[in-house]
C-alpha atoms as a PDB file:
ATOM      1  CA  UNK A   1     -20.417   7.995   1.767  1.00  0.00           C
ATOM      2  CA  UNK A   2     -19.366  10.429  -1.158  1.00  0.00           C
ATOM      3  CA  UNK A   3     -21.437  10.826  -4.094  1.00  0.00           C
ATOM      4  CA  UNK A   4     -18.486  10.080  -6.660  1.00  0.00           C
ATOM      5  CA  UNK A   5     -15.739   7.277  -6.670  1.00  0.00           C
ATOM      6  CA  UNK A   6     -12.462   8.381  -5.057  1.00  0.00           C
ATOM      7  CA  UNK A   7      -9.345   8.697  -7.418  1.00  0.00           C
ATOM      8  CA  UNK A   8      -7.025   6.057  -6.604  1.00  0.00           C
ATOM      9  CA  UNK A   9      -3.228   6.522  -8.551  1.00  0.00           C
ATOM     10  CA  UNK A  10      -1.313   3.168  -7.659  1.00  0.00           C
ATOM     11  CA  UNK A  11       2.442   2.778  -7.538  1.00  0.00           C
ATOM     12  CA  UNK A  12       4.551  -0.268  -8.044  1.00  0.00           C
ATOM     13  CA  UNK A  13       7.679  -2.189  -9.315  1.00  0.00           C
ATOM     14  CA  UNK A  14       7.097  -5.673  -9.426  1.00  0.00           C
ATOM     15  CA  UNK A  15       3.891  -8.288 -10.011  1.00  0.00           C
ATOM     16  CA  UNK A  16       1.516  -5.939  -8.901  1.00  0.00           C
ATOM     17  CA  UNK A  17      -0.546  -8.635  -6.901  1.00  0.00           C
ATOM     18  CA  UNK A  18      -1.715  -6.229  -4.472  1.00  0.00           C
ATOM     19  CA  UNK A  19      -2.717  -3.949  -7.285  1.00  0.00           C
ATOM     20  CA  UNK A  20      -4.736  -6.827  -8.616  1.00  0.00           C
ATOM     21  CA  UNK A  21      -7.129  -7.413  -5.453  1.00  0.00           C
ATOM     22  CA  UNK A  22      -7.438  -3.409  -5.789  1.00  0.00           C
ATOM     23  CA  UNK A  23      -8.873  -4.060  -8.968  1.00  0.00           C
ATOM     24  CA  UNK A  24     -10.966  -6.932  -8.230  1.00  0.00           C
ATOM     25  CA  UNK A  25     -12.568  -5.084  -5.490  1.00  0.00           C
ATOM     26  CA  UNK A  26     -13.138  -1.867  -7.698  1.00  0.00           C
ATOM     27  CA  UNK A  27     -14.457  -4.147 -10.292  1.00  0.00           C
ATOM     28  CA  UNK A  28     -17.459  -4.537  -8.024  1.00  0.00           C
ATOM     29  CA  UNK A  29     -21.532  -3.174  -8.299  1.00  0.00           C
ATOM     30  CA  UNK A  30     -21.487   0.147  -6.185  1.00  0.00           C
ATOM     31  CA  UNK A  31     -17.370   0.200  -5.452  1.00  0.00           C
ATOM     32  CA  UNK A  32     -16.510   3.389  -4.192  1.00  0.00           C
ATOM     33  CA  UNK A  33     -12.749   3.151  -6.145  1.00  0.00           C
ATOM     34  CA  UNK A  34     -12.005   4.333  -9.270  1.00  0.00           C
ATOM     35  CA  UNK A  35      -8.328   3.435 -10.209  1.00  0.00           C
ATOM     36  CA  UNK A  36      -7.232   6.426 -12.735  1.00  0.00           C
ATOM     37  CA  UNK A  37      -3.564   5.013 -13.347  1.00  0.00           C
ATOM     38  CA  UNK A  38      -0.591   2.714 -12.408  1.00  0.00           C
ATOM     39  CA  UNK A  39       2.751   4.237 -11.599  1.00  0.00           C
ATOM     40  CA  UNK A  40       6.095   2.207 -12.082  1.00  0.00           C
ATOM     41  CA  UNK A  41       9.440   2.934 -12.158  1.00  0.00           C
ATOM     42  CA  UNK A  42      10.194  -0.455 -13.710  1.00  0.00           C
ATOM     43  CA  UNK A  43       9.342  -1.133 -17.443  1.00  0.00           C
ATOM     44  CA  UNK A  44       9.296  -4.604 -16.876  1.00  0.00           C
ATOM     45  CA  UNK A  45       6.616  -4.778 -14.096  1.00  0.00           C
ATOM     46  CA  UNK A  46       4.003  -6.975 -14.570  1.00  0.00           C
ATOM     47  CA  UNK A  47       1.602  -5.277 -12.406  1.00  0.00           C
ATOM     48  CA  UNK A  48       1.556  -2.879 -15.975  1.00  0.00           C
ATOM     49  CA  UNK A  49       0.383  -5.537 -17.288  1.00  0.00           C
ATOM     50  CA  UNK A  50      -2.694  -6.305 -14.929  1.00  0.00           C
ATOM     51  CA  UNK A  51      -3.259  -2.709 -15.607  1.00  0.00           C
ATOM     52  CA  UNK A  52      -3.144  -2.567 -19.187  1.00  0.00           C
ATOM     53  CA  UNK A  53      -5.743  -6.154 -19.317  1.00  0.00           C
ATOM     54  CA  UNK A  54      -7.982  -3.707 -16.715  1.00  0.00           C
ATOM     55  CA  UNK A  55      -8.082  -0.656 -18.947  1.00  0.00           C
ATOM     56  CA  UNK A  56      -6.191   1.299 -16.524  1.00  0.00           C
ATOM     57  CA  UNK A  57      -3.674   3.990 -17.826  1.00  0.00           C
ATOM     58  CA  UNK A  58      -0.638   3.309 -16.977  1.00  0.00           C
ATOM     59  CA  UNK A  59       2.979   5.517 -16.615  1.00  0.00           C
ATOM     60  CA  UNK A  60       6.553   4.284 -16.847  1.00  0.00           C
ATOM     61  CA  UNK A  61       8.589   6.997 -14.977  1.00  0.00           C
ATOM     62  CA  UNK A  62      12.221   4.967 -14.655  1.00  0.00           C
ATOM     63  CA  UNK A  63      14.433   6.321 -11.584  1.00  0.00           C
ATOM     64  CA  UNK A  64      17.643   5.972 -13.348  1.00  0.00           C
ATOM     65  CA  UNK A  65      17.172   8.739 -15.828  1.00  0.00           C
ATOM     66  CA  UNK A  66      17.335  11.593 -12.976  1.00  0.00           C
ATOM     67  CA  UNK A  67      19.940  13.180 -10.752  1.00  0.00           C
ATOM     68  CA  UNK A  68      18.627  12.486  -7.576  1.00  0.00           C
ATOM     69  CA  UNK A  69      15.800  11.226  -5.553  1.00  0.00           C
ATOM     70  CA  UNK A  70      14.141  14.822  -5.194  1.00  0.00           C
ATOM     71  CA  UNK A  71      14.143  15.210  -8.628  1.00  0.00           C
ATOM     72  CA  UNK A  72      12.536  11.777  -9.621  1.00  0.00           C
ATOM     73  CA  UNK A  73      10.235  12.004  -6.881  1.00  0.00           C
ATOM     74  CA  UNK A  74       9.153  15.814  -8.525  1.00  0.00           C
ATOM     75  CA  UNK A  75       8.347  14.200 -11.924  1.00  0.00           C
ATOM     76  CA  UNK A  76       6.616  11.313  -9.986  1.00  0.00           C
ATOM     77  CA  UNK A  77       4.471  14.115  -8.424  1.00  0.00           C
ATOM     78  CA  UNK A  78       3.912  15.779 -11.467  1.00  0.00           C
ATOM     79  CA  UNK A  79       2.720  12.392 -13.386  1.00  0.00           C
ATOM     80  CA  UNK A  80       0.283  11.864 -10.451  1.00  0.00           C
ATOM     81  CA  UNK A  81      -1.222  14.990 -10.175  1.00  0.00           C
ATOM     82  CA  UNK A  82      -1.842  15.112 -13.847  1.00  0.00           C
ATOM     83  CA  UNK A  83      -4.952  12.138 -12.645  1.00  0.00           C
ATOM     84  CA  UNK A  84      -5.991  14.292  -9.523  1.00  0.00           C
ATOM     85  CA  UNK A  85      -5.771  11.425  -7.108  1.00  0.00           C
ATOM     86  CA  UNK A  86      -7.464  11.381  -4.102  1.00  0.00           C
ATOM     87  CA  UNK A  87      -5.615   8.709  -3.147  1.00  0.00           C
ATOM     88  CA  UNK A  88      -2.125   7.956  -3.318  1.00  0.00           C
ATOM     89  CA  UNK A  89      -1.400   3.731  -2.584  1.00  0.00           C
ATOM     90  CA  UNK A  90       2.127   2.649  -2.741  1.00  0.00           C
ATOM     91  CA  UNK A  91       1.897  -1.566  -3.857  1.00  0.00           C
ATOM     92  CA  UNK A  92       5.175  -2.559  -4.152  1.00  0.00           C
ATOM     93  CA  UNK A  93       6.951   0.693  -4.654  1.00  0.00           C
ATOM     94  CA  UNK A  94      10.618  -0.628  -4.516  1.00  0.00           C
ATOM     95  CA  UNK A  95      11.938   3.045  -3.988  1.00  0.00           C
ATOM     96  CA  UNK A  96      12.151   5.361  -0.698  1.00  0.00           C
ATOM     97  CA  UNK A  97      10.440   8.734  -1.175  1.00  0.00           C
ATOM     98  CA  UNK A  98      11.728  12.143  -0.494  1.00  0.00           C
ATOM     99  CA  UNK A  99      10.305  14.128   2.285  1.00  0.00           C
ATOM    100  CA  UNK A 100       8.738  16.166   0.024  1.00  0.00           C
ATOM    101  CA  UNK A 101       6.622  13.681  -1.977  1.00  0.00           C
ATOM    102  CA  UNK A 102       5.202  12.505   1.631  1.00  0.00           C
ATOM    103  CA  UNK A 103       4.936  15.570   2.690  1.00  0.00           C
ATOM    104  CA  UNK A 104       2.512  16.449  -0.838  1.00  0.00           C
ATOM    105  CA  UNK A 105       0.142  13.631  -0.185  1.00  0.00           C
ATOM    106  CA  UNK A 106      -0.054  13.597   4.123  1.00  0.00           C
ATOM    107  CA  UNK A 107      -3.118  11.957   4.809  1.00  0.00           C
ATOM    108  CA  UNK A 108      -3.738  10.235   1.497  1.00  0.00           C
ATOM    109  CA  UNK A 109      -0.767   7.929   0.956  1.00  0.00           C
ATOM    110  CA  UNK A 110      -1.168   4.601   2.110  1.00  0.00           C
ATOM    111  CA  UNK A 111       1.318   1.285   2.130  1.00  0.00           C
ATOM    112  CA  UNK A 112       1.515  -1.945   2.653  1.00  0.00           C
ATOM    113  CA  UNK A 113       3.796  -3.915   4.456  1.00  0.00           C
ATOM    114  CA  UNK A 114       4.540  -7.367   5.151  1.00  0.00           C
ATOM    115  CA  UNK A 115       5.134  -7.623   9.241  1.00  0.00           C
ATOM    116  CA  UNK A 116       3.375  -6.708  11.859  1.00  0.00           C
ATOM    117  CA  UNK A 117       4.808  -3.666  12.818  1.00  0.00           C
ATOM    118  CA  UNK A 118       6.963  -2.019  14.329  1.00  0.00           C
ATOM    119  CA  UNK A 119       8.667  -5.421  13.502  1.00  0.00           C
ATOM    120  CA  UNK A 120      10.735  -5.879  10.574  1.00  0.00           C
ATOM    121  CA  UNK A 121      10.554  -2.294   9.246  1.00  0.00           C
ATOM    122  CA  UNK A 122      12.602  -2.585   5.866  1.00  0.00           C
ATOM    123  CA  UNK A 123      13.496  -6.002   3.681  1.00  0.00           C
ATOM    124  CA  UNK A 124      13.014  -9.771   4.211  1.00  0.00           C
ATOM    125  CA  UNK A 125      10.587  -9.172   6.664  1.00  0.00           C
ATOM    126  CA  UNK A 126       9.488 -13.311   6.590  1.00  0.00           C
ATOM    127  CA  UNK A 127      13.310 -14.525   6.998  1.00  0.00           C
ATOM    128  CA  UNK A 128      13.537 -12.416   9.764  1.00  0.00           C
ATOM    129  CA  UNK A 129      10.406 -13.717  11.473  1.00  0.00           C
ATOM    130  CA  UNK A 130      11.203 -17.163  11.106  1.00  0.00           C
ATOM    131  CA  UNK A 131      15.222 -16.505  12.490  1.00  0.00           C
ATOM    132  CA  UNK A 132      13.245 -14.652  15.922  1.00  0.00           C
ATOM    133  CA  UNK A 133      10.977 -17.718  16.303  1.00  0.00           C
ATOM    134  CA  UNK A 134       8.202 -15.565  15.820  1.00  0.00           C
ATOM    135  CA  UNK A 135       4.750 -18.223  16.205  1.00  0.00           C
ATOM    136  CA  UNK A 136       2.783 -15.494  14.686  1.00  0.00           C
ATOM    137  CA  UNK A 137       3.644 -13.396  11.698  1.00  0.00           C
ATOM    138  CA  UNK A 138       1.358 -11.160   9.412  1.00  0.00           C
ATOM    139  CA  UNK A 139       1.342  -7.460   7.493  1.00  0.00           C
ATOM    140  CA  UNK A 140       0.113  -3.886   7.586  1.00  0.00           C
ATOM    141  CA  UNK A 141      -1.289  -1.350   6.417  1.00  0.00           C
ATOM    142  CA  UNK A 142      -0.384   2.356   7.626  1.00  0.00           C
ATOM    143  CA  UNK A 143      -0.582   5.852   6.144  1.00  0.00           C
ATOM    144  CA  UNK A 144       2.935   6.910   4.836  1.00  0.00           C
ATOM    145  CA  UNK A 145       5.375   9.149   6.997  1.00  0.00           C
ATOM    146  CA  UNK A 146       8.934  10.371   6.136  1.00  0.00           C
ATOM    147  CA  UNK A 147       9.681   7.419   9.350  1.00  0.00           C
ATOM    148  CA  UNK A 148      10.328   4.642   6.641  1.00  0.00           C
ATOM    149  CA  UNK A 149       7.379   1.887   7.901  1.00  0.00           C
ATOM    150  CA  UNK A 150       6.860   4.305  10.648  1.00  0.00           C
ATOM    151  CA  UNK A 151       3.421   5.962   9.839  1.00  0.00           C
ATOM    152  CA  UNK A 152       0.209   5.194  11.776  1.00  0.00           C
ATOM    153  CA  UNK A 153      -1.248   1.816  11.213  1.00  0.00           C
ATOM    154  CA  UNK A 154      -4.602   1.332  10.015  1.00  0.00           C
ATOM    155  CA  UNK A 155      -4.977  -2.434   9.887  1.00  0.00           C
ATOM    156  CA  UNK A 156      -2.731  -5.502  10.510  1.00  0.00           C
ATOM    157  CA  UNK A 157      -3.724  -9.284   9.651  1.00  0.00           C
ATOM    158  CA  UNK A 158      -1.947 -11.795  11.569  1.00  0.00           C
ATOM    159  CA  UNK A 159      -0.818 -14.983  10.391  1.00  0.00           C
ATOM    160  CA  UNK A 160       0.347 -18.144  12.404  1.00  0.00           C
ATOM    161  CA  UNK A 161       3.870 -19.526  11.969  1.00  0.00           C
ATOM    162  CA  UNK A 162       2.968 -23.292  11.089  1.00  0.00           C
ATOM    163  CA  UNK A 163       5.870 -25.897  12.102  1.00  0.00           C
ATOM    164  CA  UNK A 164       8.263 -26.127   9.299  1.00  0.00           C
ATOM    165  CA  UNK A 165       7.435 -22.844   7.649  1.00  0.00           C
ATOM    166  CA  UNK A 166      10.010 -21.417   4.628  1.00  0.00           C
ATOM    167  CA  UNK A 167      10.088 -17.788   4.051  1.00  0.00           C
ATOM    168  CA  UNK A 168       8.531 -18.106   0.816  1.00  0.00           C
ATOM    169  CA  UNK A 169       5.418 -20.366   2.570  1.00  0.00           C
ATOM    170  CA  UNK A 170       5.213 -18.052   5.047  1.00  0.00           C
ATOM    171  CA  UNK A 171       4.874 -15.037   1.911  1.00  0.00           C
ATOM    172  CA  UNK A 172       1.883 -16.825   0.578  1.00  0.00           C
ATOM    173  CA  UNK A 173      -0.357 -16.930   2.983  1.00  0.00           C
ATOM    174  CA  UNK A 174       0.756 -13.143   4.029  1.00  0.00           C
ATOM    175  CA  UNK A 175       0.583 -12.447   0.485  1.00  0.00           C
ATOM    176  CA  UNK A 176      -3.284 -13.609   0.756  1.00  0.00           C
ATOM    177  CA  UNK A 177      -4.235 -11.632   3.868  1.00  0.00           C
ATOM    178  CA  UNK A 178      -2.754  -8.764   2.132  1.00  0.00           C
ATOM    179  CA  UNK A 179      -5.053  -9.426  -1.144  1.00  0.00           C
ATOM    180  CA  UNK A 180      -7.983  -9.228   2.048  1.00  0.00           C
ATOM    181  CA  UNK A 181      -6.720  -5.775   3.940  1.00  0.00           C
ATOM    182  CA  UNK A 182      -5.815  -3.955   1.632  1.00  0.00           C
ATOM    183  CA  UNK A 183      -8.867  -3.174  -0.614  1.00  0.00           C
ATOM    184  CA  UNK A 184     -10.653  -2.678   2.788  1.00  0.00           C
ATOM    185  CA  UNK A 185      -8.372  -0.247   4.049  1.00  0.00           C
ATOM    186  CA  UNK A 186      -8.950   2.184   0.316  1.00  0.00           C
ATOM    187  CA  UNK A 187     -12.404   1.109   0.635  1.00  0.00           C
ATOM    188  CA  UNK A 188     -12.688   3.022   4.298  1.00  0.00           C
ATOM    189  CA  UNK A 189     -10.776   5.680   2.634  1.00  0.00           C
ATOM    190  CA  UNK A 190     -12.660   5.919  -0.165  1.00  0.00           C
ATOM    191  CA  UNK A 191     -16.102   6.017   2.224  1.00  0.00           C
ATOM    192  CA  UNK A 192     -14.498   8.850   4.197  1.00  0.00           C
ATOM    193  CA  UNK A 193     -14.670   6.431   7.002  1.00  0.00           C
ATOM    194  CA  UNK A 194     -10.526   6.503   7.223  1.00  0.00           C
ATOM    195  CA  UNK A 195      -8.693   9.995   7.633  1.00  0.00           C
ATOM    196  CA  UNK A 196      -5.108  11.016   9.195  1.00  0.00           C
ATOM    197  CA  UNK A 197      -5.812  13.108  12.163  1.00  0.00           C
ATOM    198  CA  UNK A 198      -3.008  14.716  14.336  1.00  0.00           C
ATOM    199  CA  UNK A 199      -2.857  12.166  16.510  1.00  0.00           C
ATOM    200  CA  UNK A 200      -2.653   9.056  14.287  1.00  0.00           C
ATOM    201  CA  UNK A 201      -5.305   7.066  12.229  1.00  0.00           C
ATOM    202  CA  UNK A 202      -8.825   7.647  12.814  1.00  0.00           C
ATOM    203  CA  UNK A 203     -12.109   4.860  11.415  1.00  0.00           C
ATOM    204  CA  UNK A 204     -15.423   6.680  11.701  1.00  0.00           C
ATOM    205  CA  UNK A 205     -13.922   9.831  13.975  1.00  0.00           C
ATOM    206  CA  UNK A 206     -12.481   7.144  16.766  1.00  0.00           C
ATOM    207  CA  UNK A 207      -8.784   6.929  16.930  1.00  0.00           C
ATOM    208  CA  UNK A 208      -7.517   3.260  16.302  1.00  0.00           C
ATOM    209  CA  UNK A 209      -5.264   2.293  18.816  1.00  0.00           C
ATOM    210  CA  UNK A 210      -1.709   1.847  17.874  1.00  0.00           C
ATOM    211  CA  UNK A 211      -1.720  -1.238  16.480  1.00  0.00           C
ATOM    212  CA  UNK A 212      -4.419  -0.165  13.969  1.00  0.00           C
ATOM    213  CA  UNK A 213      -7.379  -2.766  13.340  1.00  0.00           C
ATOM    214  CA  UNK A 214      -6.657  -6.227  14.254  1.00  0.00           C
ATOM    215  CA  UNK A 215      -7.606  -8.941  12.685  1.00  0.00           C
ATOM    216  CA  UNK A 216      -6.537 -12.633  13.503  1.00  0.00           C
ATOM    217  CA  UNK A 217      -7.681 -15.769  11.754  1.00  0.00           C
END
């Protein structure tokens, strides 16, 4: 395990729930996270908030004040950098990212999504589940790719469709096994157990198969 906590730069737009758990778990005797800064591109965000009460640093970097997407995502970069990051994790990051920013941080980008994909790439991933009849439902977490949802998956909680479900019952109880997942996927990151290789995600030098880490209730 490295001698020093890993850098950890955390983008969002929204509640910042997922930033939270981060927190919680870095909040913790021996953690091997150190959060140096949230990222939003939304003033309003509470997740700046939950930074703020944390002592965190936090950025506002709003979209609409640039040209384009290339040039927003080059500030973005620039922001970032400026905490050295050695770890990039997008929590509710409402924007797509250039080719270029993914490109800048292969292998240390990480997302969060709520499927189990390949399903439901994109928006309303719970609505869609319940439409398909889907019994089982669940989310992900994968290093980043320019394929939008498309990078290799590193672990994936599933969740049962109970009788009756909405899509915003369904949320909360992916919403929890997110809160669980997700620090334990920057944790392996953070203990150099977790690294991009060429051929997809690797825990402690083994590839993970496809569907990354499974874990069912």
């Amino acid at each position: 395990m490295p001698s020093t906590p890993c850098n950890v730069v955390v983008l969002l737009s929204g509640s910042g729930s997922n930033l939270q758990a981060l927190i919680d778990s870095s909040s913790a005797e021996n953690s091997p996270i150190r959060i140096r800064a949230v990222v939003s591109n939304r003033a309003d965000a509470y997740g700046l908030q939950r930074a703020a009460a944390a002592g965190i640093d936090t950025v506002v970097l709003e979209h609409a004040g640039f040209d384009d997407r290339e040039a927003f995502d080059a500030a973005l970069m620039a922001h970032i950098d400026g905490f050295a990051p050695d770890l990039v994790v997008l929590a509710g990051f409402m924007r797509i990212l250039s080719g270029g920013f993914v490109r800048h941080y292969q292998g240390r980008l990480l997302n969060i999504h709520p499927s189990l994909l390949p399903k439901y790439k994109g928006l309303h991933t719970h609505r869609r589940a319940l439409e398909a009849g889907d019994v089982e439902h669940g989310c992900s977490v994968h290093f980043v790719t320019e394929e939008l949802d498309g990078g290799p998956l590193v672990v994936q909680a599933v969740v049962p469709v109970a009788p009756g479900d909405t899509a915003d019952s369904l949320a909360q109880r992916v919403h929890h096994q997110e809160h669980q997942i997700y620090p334990l996927a920057v944790h392996w990151f953070a203990q150099g157990r977790l690294r991009l290789g060429e051929q997809g995600a690797l825990l402690d030098d083994q590839p993970l198969p496809a569907s990354g880490h499974l874990i069912r209730p």
